[in-house]
N, C-alpha and C. Protein backbone atom coordinates (compact mmCIF):
# COMPACT_ATOMS: atom_id res chain seq x y z
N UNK A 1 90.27 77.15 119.64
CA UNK A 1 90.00 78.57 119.87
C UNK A 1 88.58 78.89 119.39
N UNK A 2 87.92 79.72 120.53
CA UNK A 2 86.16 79.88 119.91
C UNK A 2 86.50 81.51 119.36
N UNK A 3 86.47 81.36 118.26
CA UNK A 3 86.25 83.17 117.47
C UNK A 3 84.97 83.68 116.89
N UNK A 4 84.81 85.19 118.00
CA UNK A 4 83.66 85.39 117.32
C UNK A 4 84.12 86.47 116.80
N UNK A 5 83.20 87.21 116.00
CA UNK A 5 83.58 88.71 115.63
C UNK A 5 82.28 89.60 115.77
N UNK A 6 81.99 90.67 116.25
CA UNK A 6 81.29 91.60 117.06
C UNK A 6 81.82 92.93 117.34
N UNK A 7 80.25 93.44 116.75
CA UNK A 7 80.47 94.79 117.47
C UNK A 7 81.03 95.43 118.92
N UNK A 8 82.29 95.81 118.57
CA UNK A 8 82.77 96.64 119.74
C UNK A 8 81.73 97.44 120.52
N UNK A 9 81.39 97.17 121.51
CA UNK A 9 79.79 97.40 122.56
C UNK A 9 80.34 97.55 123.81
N UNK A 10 81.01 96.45 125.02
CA UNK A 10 80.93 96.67 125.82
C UNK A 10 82.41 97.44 126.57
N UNK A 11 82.29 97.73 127.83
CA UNK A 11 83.65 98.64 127.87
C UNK A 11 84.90 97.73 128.16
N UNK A 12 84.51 96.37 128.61
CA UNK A 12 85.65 95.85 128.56
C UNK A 12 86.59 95.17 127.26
N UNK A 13 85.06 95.00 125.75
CA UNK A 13 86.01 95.15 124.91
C UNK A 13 86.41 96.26 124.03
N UNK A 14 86.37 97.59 124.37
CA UNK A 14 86.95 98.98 124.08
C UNK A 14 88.35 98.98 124.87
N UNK A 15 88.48 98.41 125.92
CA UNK A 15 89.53 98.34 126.57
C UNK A 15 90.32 97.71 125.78
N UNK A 16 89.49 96.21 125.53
CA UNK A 16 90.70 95.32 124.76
C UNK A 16 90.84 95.76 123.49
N UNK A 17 90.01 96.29 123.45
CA UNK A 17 90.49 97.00 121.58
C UNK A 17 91.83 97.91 121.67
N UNK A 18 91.75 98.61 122.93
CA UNK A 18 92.84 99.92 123.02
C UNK A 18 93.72 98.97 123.49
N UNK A 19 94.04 97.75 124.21
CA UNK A 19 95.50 96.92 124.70
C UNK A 19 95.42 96.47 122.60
N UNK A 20 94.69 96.15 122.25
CA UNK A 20 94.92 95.38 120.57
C UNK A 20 95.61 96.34 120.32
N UNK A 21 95.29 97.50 119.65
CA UNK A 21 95.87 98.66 119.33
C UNK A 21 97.16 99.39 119.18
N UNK A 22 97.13 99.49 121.12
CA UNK A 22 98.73 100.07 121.67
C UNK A 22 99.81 98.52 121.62
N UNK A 23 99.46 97.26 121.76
CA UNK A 23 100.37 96.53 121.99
C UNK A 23 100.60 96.19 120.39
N UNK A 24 99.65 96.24 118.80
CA UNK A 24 99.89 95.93 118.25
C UNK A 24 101.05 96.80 116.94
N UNK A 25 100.38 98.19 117.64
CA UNK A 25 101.37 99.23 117.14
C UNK A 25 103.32 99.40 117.42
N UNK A 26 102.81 98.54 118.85
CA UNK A 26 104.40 98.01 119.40
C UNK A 26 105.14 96.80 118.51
N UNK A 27 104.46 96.28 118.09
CA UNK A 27 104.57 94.76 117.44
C UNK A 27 104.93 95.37 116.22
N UNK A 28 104.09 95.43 115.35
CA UNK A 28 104.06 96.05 113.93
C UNK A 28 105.16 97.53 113.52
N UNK A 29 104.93 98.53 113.90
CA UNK A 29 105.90 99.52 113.77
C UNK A 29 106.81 99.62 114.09
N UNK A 30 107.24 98.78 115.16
CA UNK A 30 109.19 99.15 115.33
C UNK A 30 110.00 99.13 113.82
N UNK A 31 111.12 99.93 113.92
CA UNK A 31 111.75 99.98 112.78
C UNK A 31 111.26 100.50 111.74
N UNK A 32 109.48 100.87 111.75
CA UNK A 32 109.28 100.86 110.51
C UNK A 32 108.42 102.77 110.72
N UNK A 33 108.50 103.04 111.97
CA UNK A 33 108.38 104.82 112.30
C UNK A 33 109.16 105.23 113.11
N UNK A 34 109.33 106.43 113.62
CA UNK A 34 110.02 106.66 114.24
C UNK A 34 109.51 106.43 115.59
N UNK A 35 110.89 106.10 116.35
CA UNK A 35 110.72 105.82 117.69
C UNK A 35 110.03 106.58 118.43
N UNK A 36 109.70 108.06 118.67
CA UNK A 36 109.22 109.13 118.96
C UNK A 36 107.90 108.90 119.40
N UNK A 37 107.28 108.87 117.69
CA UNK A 37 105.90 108.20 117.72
C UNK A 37 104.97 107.12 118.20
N UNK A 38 106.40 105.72 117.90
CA UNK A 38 105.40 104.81 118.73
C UNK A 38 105.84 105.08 120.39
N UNK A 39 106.38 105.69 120.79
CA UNK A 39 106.53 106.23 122.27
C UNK A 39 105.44 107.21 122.71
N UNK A 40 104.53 108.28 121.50
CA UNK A 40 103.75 109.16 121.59
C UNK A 40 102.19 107.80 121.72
N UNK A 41 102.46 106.98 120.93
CA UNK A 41 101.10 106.09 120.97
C UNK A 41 100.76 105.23 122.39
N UNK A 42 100.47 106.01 123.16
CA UNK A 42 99.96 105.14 124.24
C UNK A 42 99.02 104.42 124.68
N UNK A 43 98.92 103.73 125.58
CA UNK A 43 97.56 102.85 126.18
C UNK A 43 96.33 104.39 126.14
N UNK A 44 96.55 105.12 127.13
CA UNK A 44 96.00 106.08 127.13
C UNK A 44 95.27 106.56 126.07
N UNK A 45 95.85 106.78 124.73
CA UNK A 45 95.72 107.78 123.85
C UNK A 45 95.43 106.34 123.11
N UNK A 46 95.25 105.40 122.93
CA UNK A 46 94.12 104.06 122.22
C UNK A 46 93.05 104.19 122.98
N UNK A 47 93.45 104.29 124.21
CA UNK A 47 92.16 104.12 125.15
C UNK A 47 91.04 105.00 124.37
N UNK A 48 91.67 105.87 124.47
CA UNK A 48 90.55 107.63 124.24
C UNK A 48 90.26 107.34 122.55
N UNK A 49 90.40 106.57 121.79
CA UNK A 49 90.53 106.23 120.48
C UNK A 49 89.02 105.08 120.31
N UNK A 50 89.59 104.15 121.38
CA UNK A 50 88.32 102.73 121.43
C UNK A 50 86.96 103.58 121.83
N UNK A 51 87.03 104.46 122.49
CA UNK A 51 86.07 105.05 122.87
C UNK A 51 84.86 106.25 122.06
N UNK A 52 86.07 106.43 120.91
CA UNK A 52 85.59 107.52 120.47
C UNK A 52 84.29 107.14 120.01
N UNK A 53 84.51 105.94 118.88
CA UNK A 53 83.79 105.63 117.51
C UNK A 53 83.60 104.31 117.69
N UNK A 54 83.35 103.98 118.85
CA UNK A 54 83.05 102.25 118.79
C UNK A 54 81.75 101.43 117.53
N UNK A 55 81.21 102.31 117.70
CA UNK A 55 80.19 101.80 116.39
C UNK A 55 80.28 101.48 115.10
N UNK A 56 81.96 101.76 115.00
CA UNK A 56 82.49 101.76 113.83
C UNK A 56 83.51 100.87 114.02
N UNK A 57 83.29 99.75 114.97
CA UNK A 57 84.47 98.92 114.69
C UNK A 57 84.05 97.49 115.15
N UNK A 58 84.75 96.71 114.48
CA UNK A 58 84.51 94.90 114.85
C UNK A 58 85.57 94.67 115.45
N UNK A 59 85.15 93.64 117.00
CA UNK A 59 86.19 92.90 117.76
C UNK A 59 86.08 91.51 117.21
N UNK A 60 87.54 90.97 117.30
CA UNK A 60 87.26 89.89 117.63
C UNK A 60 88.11 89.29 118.64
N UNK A 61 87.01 88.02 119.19
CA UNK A 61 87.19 87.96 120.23
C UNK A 61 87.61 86.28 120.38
N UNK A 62 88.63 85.90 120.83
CA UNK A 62 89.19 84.19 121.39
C UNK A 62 88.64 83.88 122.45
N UNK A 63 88.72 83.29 122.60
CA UNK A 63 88.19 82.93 124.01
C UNK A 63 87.50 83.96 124.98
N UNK A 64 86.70 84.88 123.90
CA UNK A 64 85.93 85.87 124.96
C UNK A 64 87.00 87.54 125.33
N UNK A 65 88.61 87.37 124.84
CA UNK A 65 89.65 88.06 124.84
C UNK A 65 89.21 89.06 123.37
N UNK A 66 89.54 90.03 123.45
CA UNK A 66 90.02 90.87 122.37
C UNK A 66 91.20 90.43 121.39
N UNK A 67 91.52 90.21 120.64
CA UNK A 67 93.13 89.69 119.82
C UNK A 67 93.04 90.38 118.62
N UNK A 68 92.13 90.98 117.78
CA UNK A 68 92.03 92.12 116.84
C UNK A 68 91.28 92.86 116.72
N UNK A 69 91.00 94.09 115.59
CA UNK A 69 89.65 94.53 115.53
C UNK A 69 89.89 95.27 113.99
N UNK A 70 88.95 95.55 113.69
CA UNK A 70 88.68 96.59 112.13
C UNK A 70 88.26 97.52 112.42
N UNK A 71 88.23 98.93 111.86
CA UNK A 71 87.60 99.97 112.29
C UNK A 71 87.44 100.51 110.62
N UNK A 72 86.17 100.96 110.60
CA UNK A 72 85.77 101.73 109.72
C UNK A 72 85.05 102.62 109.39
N UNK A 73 84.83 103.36 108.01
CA UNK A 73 83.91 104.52 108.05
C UNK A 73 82.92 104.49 106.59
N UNK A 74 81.99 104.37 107.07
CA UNK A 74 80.35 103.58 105.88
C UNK A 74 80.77 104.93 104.38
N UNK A 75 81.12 106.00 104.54
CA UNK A 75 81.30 107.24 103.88
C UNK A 75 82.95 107.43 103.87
N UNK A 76 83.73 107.61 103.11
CA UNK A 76 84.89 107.83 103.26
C UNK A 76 85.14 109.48 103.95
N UNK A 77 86.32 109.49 103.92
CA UNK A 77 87.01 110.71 104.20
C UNK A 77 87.09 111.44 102.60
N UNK A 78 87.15 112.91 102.67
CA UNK A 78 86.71 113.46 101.63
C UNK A 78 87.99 113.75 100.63
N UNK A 79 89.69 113.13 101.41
CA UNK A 79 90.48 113.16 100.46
C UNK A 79 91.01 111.92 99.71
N UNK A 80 90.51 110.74 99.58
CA UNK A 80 90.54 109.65 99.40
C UNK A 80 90.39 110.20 97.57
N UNK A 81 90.76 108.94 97.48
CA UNK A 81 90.60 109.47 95.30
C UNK A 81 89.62 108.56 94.80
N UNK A 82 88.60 108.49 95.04
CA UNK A 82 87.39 107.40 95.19
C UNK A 82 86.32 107.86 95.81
N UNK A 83 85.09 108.36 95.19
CA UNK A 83 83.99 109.05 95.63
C UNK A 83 82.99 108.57 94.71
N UNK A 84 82.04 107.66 95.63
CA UNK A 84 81.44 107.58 97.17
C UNK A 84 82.65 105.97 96.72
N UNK A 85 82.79 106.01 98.07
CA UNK A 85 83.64 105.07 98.47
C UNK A 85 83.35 104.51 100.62
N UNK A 86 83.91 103.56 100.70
CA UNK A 86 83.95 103.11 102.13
C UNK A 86 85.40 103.35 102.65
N UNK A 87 85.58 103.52 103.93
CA UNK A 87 87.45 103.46 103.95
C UNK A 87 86.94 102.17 105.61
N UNK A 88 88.50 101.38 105.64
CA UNK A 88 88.69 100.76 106.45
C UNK A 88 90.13 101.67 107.41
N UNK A 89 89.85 102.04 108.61
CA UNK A 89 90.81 102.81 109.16
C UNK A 89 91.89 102.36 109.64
N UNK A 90 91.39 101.04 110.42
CA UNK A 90 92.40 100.36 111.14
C UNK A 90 92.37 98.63 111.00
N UNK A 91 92.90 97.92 111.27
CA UNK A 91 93.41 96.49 111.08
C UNK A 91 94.41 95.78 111.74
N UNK A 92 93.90 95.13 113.01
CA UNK A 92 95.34 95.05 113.97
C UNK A 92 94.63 94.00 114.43
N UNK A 93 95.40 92.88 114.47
CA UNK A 93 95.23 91.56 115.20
C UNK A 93 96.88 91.56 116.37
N UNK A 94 96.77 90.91 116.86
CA UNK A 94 97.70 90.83 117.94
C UNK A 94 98.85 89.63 116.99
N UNK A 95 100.16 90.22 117.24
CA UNK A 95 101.16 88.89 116.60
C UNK A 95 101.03 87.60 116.80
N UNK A 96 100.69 87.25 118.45
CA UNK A 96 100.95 85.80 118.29
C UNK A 96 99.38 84.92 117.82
N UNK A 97 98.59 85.90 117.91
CA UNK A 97 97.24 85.26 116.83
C UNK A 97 97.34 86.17 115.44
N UNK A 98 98.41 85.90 114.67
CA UNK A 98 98.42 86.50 113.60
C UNK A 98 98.24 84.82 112.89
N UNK A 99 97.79 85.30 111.89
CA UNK A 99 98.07 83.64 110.54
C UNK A 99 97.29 82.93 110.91
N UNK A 100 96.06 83.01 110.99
CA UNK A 100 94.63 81.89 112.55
C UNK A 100 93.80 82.30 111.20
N UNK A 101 93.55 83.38 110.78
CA UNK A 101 92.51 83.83 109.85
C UNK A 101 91.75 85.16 110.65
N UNK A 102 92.27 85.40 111.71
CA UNK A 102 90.98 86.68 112.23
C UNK A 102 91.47 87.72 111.47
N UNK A 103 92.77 88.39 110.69
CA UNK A 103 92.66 89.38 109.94
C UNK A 103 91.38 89.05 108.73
N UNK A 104 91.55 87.86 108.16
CA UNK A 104 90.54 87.52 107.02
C UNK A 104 88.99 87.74 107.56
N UNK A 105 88.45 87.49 108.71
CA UNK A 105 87.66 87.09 109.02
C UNK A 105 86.76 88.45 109.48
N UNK A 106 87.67 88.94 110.11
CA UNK A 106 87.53 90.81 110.81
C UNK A 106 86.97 91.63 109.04
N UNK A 107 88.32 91.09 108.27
CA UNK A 107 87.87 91.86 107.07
C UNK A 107 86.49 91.65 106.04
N UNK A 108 86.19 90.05 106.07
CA UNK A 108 85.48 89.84 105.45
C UNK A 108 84.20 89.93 105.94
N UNK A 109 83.65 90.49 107.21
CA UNK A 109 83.01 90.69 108.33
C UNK A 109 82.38 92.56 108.08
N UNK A 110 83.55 93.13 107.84
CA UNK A 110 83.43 94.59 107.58
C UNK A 110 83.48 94.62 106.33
N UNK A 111 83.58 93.83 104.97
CA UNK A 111 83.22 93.79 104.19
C UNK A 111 81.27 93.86 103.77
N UNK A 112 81.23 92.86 104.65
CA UNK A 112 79.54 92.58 104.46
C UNK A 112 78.67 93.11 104.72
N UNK A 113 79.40 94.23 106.04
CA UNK A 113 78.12 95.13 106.51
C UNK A 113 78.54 96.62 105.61
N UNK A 114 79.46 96.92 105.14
CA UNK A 114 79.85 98.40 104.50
C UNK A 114 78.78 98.11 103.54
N UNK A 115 78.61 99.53 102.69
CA UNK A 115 77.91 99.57 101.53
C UNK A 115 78.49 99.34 100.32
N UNK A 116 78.00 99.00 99.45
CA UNK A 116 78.64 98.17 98.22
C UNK A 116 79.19 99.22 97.55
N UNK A 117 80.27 99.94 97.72
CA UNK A 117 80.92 100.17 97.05
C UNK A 117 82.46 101.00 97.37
N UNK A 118 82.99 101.16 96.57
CA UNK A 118 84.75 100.38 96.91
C UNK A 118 84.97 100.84 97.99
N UNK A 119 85.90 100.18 98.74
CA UNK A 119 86.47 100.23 99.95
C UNK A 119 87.90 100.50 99.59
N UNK A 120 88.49 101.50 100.03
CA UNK A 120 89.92 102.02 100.32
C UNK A 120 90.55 102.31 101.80
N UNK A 121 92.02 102.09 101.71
CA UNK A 121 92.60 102.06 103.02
C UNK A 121 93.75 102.70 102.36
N UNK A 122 94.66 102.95 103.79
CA UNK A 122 95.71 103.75 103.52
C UNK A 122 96.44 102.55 104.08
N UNK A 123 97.85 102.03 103.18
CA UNK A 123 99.17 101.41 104.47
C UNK A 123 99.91 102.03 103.95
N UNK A 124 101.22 102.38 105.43
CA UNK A 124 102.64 102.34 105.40
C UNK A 124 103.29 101.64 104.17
N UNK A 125 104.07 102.50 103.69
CA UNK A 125 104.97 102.38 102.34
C UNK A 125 106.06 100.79 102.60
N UNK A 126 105.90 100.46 104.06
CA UNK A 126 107.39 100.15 104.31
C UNK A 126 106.93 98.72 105.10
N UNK A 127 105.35 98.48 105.19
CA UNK A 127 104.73 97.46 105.82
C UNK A 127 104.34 97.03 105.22
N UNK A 128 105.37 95.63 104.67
CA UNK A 128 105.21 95.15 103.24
C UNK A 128 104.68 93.97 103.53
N UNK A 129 104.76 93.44 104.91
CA UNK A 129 103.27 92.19 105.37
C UNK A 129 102.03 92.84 105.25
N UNK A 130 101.70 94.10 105.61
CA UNK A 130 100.12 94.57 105.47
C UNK A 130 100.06 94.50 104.37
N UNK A 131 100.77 95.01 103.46
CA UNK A 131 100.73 95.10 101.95
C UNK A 131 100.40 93.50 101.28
N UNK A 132 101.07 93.02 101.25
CA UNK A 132 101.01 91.13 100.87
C UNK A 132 99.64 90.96 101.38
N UNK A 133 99.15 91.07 102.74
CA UNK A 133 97.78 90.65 103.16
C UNK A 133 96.77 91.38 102.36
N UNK A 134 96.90 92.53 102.18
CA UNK A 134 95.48 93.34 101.46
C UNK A 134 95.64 92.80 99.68
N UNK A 135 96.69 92.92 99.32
CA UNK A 135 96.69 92.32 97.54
C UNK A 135 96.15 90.76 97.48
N UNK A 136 96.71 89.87 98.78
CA UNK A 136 96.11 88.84 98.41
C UNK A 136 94.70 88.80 98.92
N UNK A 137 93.84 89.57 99.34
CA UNK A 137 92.31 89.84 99.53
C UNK A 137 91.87 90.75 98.18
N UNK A 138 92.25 90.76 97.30
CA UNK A 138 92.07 91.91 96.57
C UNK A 138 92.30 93.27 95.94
N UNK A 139 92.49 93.93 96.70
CA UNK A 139 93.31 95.68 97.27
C UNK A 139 94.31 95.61 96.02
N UNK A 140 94.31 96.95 95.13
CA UNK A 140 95.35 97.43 94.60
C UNK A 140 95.27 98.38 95.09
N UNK A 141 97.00 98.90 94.86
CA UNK A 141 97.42 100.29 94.53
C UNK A 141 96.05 101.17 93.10
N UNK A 142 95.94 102.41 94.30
CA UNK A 142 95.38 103.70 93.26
C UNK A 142 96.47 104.67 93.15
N UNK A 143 97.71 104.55 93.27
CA UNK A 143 98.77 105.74 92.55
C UNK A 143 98.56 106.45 94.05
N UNK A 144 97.74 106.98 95.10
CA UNK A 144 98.20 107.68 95.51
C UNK A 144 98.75 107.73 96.83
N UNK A 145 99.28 108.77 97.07
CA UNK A 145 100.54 108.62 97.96
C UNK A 145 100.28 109.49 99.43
N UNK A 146 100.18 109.46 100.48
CA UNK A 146 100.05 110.83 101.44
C UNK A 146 101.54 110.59 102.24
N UNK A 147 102.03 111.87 102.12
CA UNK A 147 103.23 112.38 103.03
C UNK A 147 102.54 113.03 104.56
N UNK A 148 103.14 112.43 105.57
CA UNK A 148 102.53 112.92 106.68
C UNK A 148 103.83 113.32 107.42
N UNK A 149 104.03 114.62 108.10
CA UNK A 149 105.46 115.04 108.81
C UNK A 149 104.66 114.21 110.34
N UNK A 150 105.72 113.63 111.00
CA UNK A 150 105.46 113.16 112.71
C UNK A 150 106.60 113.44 113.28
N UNK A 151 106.12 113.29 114.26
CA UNK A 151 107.38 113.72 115.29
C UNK A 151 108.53 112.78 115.01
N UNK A 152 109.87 112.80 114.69
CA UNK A 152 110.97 112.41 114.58
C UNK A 152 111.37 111.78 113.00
N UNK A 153 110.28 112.59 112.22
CA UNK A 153 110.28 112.11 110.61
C UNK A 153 109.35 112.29 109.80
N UNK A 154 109.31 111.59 108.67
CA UNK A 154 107.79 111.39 108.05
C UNK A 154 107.12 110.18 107.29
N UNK A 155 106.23 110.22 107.54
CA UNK A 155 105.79 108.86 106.80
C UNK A 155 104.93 108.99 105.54
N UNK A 156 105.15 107.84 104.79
CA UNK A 156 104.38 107.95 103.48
C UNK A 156 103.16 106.98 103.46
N UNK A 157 102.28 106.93 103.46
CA UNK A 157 101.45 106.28 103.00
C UNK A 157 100.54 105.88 101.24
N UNK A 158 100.51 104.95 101.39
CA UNK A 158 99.91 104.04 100.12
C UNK A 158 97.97 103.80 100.63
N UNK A 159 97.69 104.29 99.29
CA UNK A 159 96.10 103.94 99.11
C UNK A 159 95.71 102.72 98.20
N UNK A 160 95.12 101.87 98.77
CA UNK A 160 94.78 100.99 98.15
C UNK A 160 92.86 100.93 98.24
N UNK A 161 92.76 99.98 96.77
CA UNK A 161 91.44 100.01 96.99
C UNK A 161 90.77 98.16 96.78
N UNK A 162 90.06 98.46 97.18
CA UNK A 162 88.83 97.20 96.75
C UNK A 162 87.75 97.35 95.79
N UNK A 163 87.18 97.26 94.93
CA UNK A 163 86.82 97.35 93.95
C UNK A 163 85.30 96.08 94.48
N UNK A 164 84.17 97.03 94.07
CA UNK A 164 83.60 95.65 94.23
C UNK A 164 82.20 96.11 93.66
């Protein structure tokens, strides 16, 4: 397998970022949100997502294919508990190229270009593989917690940070 990792640039890999996305949200969240939601997450509504903020995200790419990407923001969001801080938004490799190293590789990739100093992310309380992957890169728990109401429930999220 030839892996590169690259700026999300052209439109056919914004496309494949939004099939990474919607097919990986299918993969990853069953069972673990409500059905509602990943029914609300469409091709469509990734589509309009890859598009927004491409400058803010790394593909990577197999054989020239899309199979994950990182998305991030150089400045965090202003409710994060970590100021000045970096946040990583998103993290989705496709299942059957999961365990290859492109989550490591995506991350350690958007590691190098953020600015030096800590990087925080939010995961699902209940996505206890994302969880295992970010502690063994580093990432603790900072205590805090976000309750989000969605359509057919609610979800909790966990902040973790990187320290660096």
């Amino acid at each position: 397998m030839n892996l590169i990792i690259k700026k999300c640039e052209t439109n056919k890999e914004k496309d494949g970022r939004a099939f990474v996305h919607h097919t990986a949200w299918q993969e990853t969240y069953q069972g673990l949100v409500p059905d509602a939601l990943l029914e609300r997450m469409s091709f469509e509504n990734c589509r309009k997502i890859a598009y927004q903020y491409p400058e803010n995200t790394l593909a990577a790419l197999a054989d020239e294919q899309v199979v994950g990407f990182i998305s991030f923001l150089p400045v965090s969001r202003s409710f994060v508990s970590i100021q000045p801080s970096c946040e990583i938004v998103g993290l989705y490799v496709l299942e059957k190229h999961q365990k290859l190293g492109i989550g490591t590789a995506l991350l350690n990739e958007c590691i190098d270009i953020l600015p030096p100093s800590p990087i925080l992310l939010f995961v699902l309380e209940s996505n206890e593989k994302a969880i295992r992957f970010y502690k063994q890169k580093g990432f603790r728990f900072t205590g805090k917690k976000i309750k989000q109401d969605v359509i057919g429930g609610q979800l909790i999220e966990l902040e973790m940070v990187l320290e660096r």
